[in-house]
PDB file of N, CA and C in Angstrom:
ATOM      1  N   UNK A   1     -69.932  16.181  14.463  1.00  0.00           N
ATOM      2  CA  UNK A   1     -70.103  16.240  13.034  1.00  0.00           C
ATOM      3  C   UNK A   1     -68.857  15.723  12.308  1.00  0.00           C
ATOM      4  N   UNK A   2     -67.709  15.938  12.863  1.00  0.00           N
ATOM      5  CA  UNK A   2     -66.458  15.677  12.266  1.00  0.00           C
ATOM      6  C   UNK A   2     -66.487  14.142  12.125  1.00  0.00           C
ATOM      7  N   UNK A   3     -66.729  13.380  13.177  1.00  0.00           N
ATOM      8  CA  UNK A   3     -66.255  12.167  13.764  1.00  0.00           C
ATOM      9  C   UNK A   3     -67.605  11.399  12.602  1.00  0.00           C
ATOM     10  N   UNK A   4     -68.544  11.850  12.490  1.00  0.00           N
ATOM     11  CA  UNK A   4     -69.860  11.648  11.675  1.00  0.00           C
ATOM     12  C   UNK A   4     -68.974  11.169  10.118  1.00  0.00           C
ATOM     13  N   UNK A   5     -68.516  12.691  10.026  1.00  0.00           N
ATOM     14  CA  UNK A   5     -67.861  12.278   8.560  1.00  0.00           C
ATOM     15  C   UNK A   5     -66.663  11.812   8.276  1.00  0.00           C
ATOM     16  N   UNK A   6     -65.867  11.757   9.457  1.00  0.00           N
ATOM     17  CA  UNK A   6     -64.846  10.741   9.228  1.00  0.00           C
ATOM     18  C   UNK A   6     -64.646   9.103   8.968  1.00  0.00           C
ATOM     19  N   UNK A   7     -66.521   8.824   9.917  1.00  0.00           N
ATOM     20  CA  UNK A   7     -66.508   7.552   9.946  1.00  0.00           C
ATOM     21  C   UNK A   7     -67.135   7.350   8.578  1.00  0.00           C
ATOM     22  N   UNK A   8     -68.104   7.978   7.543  1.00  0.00           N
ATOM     23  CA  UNK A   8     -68.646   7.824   6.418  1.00  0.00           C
ATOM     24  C   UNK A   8     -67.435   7.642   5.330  1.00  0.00           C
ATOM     25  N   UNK A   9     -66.637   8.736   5.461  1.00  0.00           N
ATOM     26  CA  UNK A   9     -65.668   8.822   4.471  1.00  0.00           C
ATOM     27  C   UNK A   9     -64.871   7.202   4.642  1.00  0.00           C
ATOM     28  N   UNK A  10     -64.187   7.129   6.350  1.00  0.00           N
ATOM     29  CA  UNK A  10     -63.722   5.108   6.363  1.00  0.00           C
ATOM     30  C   UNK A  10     -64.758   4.517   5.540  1.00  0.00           C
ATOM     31  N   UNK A  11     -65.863   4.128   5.757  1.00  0.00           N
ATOM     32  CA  UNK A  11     -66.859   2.851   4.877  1.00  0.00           C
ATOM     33  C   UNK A  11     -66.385   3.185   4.121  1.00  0.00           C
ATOM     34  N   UNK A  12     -66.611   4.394   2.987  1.00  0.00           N
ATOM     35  CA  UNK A  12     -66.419   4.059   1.879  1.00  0.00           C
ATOM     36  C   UNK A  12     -65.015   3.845   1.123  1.00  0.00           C
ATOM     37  N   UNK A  13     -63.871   3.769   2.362  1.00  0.00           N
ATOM     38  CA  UNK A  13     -63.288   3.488   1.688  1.00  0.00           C
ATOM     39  C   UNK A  13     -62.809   2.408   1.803  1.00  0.00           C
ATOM     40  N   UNK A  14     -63.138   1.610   2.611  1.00  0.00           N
ATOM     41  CA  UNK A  14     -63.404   0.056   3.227  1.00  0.00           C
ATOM     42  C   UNK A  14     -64.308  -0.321   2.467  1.00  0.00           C
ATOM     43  N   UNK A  15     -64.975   0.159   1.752  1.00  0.00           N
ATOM     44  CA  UNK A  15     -65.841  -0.877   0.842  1.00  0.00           C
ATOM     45  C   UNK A  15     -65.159  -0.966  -0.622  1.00  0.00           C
ATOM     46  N   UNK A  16     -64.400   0.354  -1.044  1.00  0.00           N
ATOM     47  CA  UNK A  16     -63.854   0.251  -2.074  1.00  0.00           C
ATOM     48  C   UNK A  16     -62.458  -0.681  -2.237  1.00  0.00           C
ATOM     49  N   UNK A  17     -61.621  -0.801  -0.789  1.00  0.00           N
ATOM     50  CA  UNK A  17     -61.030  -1.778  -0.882  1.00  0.00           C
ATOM     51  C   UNK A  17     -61.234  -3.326  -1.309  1.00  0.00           C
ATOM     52  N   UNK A  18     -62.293  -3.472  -0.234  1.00  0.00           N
ATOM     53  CA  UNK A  18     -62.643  -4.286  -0.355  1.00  0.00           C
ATOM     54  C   UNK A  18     -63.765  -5.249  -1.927  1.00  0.00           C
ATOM     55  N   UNK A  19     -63.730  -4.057  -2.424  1.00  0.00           N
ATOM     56  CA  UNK A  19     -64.206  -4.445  -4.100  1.00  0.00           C
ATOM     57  C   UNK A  19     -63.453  -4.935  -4.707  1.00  0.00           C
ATOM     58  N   UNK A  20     -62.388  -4.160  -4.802  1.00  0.00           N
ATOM     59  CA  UNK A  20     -60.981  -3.663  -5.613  1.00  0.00           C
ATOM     60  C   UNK A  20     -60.220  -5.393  -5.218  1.00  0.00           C
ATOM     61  N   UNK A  21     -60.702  -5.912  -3.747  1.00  0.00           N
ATOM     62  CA  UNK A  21     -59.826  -7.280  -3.655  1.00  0.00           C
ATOM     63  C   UNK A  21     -60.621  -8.541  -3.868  1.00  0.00           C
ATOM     64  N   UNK A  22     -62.071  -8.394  -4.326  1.00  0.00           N
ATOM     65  CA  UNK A  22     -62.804  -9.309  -4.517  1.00  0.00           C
ATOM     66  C   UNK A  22     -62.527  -9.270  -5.844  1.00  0.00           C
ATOM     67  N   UNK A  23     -62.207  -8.451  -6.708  1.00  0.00           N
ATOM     68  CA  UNK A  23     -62.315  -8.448  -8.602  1.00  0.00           C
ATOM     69  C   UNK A  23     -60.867  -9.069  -8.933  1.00  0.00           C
ATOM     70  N   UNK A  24     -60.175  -8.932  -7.748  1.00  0.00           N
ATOM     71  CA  UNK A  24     -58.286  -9.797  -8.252  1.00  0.00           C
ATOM     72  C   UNK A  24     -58.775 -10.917  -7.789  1.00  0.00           C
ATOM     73  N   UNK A  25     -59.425 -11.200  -6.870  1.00  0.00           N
ATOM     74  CA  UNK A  25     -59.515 -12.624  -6.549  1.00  0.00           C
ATOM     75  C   UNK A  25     -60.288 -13.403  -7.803  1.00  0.00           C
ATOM     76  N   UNK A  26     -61.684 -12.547  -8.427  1.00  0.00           N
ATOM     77  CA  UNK A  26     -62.372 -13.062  -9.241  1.00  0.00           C
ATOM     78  C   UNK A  26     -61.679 -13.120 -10.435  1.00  0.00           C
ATOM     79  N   UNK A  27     -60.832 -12.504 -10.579  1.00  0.00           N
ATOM     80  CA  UNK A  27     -59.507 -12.452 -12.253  1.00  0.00           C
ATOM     81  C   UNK A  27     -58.462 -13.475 -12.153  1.00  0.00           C
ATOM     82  N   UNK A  28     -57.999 -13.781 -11.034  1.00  0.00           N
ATOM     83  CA  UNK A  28     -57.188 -14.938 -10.786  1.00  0.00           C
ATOM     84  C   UNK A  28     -57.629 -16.133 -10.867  1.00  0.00           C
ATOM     85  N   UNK A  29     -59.053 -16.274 -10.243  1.00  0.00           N
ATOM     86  CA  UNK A  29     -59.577 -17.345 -10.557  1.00  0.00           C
ATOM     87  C   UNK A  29     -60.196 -18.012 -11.878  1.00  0.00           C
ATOM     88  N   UNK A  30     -60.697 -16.921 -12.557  1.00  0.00           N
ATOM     89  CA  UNK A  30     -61.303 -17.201 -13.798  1.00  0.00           C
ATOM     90  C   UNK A  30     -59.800 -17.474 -14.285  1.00  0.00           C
ATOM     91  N   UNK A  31     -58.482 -17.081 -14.427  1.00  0.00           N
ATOM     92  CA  UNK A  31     -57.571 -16.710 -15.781  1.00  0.00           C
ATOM     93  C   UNK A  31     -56.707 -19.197 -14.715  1.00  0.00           C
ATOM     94  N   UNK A  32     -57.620 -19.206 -13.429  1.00  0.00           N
ATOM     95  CA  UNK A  32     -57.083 -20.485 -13.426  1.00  0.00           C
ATOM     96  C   UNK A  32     -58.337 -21.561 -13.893  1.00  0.00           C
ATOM     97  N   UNK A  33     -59.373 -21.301 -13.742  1.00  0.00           N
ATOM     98  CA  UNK A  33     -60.104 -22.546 -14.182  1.00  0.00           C
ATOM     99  C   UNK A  33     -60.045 -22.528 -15.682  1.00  0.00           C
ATOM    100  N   UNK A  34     -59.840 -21.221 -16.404  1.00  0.00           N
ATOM    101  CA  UNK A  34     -59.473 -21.473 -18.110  1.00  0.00           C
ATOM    102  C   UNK A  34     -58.226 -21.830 -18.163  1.00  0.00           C
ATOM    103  N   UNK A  35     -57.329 -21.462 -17.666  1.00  0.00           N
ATOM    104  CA  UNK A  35     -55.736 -22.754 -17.387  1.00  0.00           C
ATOM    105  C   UNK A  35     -56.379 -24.096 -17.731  1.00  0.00           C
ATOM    106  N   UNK A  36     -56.759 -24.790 -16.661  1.00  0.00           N
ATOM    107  CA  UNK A  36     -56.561 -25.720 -16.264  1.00  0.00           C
ATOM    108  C   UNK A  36     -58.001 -26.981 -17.320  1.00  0.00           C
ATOM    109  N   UNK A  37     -58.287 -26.315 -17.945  1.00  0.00           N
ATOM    110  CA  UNK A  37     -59.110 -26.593 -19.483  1.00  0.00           C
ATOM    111  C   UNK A  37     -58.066 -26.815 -20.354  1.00  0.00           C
ATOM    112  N   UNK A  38     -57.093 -25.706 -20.688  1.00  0.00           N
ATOM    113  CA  UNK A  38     -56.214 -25.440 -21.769  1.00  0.00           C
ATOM    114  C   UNK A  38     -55.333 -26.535 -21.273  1.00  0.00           C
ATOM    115  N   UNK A  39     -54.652 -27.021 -20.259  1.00  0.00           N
ATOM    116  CA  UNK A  39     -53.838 -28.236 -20.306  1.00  0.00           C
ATOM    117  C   UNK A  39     -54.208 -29.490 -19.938  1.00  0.00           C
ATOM    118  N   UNK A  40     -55.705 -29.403 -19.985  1.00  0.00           N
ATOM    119  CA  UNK A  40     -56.091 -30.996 -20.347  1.00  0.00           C
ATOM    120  C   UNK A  40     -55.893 -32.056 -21.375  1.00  0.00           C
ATOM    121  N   UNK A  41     -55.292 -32.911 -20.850  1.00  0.00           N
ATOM    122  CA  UNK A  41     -55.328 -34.001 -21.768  1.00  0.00           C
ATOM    123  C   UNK A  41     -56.222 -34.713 -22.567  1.00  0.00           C
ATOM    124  N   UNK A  42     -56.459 -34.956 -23.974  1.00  0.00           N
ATOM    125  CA  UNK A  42     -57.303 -35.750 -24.581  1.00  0.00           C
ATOM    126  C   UNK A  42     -57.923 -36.856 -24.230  1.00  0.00           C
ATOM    127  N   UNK A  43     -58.890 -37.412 -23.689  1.00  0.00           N
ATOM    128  CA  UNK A  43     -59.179 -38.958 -23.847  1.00  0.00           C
ATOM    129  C   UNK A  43     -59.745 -39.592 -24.835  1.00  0.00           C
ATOM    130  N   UNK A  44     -58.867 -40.570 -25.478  1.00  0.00           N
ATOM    131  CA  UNK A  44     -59.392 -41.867 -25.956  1.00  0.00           C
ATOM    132  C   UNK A  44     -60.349 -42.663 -25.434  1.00  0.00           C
ATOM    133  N   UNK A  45     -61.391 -42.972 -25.491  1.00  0.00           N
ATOM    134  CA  UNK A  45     -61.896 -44.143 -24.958  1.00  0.00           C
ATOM    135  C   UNK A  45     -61.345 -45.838 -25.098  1.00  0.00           C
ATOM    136  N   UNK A  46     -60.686 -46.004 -26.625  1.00  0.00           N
ATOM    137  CA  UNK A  46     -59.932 -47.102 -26.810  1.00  0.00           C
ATOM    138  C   UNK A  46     -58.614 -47.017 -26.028  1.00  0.00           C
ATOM    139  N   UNK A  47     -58.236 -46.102 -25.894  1.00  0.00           N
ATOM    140  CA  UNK A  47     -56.662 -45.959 -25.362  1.00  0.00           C
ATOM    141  C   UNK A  47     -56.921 -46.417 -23.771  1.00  0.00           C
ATOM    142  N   UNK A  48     -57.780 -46.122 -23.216  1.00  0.00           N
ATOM    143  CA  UNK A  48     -58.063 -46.140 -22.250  1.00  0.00           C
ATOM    144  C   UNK A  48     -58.893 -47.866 -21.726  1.00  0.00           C
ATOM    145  N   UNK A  49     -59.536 -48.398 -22.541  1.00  0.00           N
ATOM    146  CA  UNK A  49     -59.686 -49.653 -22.535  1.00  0.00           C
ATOM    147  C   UNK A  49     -58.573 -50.228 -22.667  1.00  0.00           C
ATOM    148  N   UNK A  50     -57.522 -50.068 -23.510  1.00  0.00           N
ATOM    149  CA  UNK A  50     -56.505 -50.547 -23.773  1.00  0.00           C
ATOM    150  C   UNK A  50     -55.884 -51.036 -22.187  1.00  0.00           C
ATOM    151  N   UNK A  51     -55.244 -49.459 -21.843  1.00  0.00           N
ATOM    152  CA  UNK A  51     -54.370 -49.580 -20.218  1.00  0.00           C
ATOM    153  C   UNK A  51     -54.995 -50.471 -19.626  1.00  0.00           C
ATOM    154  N   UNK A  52     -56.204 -50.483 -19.418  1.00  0.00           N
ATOM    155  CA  UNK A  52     -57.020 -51.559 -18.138  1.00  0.00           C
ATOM    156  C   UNK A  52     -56.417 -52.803 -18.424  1.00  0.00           C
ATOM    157  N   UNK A  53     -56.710 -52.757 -19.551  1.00  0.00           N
ATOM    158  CA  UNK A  53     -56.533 -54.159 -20.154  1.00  0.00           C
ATOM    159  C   UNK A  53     -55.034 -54.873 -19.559  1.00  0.00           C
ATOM    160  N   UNK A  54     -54.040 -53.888 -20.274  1.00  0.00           N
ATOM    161  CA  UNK A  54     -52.818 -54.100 -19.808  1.00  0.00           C
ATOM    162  C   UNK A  54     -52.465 -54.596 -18.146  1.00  0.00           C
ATOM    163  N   UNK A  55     -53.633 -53.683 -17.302  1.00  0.00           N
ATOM    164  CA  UNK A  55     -52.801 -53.665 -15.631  1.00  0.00           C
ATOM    165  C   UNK A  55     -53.557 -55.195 -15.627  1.00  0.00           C
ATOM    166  N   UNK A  56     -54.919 -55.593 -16.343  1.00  0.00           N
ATOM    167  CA  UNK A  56     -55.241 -56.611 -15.948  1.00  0.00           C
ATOM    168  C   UNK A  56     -54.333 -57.782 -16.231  1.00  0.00           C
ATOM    169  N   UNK A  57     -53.344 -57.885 -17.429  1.00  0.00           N
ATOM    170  CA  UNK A  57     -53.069 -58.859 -17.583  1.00  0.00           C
ATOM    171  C   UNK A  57     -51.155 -58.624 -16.716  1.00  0.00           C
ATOM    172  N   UNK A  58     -50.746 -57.876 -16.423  1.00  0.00           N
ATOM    173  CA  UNK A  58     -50.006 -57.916 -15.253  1.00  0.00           C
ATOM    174  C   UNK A  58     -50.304 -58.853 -14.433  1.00  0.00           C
ATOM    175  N   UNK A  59     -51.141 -58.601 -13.589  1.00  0.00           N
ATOM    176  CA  UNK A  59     -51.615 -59.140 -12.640  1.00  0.00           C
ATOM    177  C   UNK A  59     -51.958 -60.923 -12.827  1.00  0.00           C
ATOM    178  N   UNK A  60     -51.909 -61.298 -13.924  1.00  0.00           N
ATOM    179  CA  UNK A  60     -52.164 -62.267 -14.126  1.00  0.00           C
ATOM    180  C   UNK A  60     -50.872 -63.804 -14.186  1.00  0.00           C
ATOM    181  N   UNK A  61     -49.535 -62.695 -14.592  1.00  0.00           N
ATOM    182  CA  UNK A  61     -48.700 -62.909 -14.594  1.00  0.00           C
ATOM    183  C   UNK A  61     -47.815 -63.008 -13.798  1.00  0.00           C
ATOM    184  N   UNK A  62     -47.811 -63.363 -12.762  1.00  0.00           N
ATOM    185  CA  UNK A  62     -47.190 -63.626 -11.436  1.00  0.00           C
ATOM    186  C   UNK A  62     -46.897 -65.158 -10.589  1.00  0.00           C
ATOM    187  N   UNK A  63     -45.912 -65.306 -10.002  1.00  0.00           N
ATOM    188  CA  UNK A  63     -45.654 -66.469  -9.449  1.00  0.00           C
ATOM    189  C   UNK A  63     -45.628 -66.546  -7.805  1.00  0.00           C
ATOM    190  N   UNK A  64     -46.375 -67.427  -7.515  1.00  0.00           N
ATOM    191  CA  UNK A  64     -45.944 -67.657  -5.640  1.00  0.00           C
ATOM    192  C   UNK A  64     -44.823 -67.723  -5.145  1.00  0.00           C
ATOM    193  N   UNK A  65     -44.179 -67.623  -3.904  1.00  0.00           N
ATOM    194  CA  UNK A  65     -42.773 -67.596  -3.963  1.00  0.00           C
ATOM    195  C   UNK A  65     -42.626 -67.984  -2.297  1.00  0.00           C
ATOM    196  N   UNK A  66     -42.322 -68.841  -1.938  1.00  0.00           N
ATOM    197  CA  UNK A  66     -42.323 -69.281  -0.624  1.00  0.00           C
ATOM    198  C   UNK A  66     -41.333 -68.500  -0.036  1.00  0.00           C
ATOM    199  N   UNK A  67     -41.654 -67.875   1.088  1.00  0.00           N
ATOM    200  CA  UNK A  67     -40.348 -67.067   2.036  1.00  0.00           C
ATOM    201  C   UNK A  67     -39.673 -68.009   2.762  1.00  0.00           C
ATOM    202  N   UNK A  68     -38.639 -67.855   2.682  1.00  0.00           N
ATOM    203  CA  UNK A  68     -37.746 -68.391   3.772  1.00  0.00           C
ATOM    204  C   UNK A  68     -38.026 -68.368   5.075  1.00  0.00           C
ATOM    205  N   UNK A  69     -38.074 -69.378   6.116  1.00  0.00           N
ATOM    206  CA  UNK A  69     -38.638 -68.891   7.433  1.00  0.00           C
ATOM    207  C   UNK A  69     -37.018 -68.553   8.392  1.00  0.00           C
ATOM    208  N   UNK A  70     -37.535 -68.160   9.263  1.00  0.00           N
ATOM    209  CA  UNK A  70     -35.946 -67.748  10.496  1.00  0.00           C
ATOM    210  C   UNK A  70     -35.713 -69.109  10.958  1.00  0.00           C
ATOM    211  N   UNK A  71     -34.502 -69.866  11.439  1.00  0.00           N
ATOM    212  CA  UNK A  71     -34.484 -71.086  12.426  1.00  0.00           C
ATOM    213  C   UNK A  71     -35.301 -70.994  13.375  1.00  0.00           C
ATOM    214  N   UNK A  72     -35.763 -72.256  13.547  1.00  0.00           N
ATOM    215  CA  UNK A  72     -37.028 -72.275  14.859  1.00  0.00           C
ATOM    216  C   UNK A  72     -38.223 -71.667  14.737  1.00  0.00           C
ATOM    217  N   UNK A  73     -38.669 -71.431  13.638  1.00  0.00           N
ATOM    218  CA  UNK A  73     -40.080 -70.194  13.477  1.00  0.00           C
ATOM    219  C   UNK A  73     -40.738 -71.606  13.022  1.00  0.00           C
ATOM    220  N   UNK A  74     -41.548 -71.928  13.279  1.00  0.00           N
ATOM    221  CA  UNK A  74     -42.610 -72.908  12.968  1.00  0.00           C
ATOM    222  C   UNK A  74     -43.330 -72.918  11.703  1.00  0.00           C
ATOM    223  N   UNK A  75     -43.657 -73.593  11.215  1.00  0.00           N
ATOM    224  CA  UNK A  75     -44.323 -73.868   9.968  1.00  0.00           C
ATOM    225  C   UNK A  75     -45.401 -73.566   9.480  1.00  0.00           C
ATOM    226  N   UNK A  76     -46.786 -73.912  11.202  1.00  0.00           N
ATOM    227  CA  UNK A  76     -48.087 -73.609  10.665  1.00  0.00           C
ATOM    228  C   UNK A  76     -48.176 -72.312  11.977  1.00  0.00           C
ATOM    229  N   UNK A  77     -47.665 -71.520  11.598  1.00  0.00           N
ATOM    230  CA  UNK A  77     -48.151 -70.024  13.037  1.00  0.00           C
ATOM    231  C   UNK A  77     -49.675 -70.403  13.717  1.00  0.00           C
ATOM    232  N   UNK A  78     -50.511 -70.632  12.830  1.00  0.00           N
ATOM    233  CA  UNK A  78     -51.746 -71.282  13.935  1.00  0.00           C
ATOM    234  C   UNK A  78     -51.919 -72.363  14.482  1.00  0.00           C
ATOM    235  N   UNK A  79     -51.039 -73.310  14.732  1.00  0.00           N
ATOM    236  CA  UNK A  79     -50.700 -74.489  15.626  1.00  0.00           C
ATOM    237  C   UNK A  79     -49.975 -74.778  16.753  1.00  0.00           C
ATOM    238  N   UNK A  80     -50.040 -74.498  17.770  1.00  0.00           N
ATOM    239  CA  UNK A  80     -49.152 -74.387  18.709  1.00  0.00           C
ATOM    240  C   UNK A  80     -48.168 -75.626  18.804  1.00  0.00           C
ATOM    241  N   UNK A  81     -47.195 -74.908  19.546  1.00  0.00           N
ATOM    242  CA  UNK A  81     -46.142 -76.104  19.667  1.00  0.00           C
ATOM    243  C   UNK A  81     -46.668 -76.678  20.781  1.00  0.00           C
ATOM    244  N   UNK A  82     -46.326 -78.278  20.651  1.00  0.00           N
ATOM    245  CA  UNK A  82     -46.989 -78.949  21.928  1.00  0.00           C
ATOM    246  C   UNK A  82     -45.622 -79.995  22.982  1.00  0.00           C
TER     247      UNK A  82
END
């Protein structure tokens, strides 16, 4: 009988733990997905056409630039020396 109610009295208090650590987990999480709302940044849609715009014309702006080869390194690498 003892061992009866010793093990009833554990569950319940293994279940109350275990409540007690599901409601911090559920408070931590809610107090981060409303964070992480509150420091979102605005979007523009023009501002944002804008940047593209910009990386595109980077890219546009660029020059070829022949590397220097080592002495003796060949010219066309897919031609063998004969």
């Amino acid at each position: 009988m003892i061992i009866l109610s010793g093990a009833y009295v554990l569950s319940i208090s293994q279940q109350f733990r275990y409540e007690c650590r599901d409601q911090k987990i559920k408070q931590i999480l809610e107090e981060n997905t409303l964070g992480t709302k509150k420091n979102r940044r605005k979007i523009n849609i023009k501002d944002e056409y804008y940047k593209l715009q910009m990386n595109e014309l980077q890219f546009d702006d660029w020059e070829q630039i022949r590397v220097k080869r080592l002495p003796g390194e060949p010219e066309n690498v897919l031609v063998p020396d004969s």
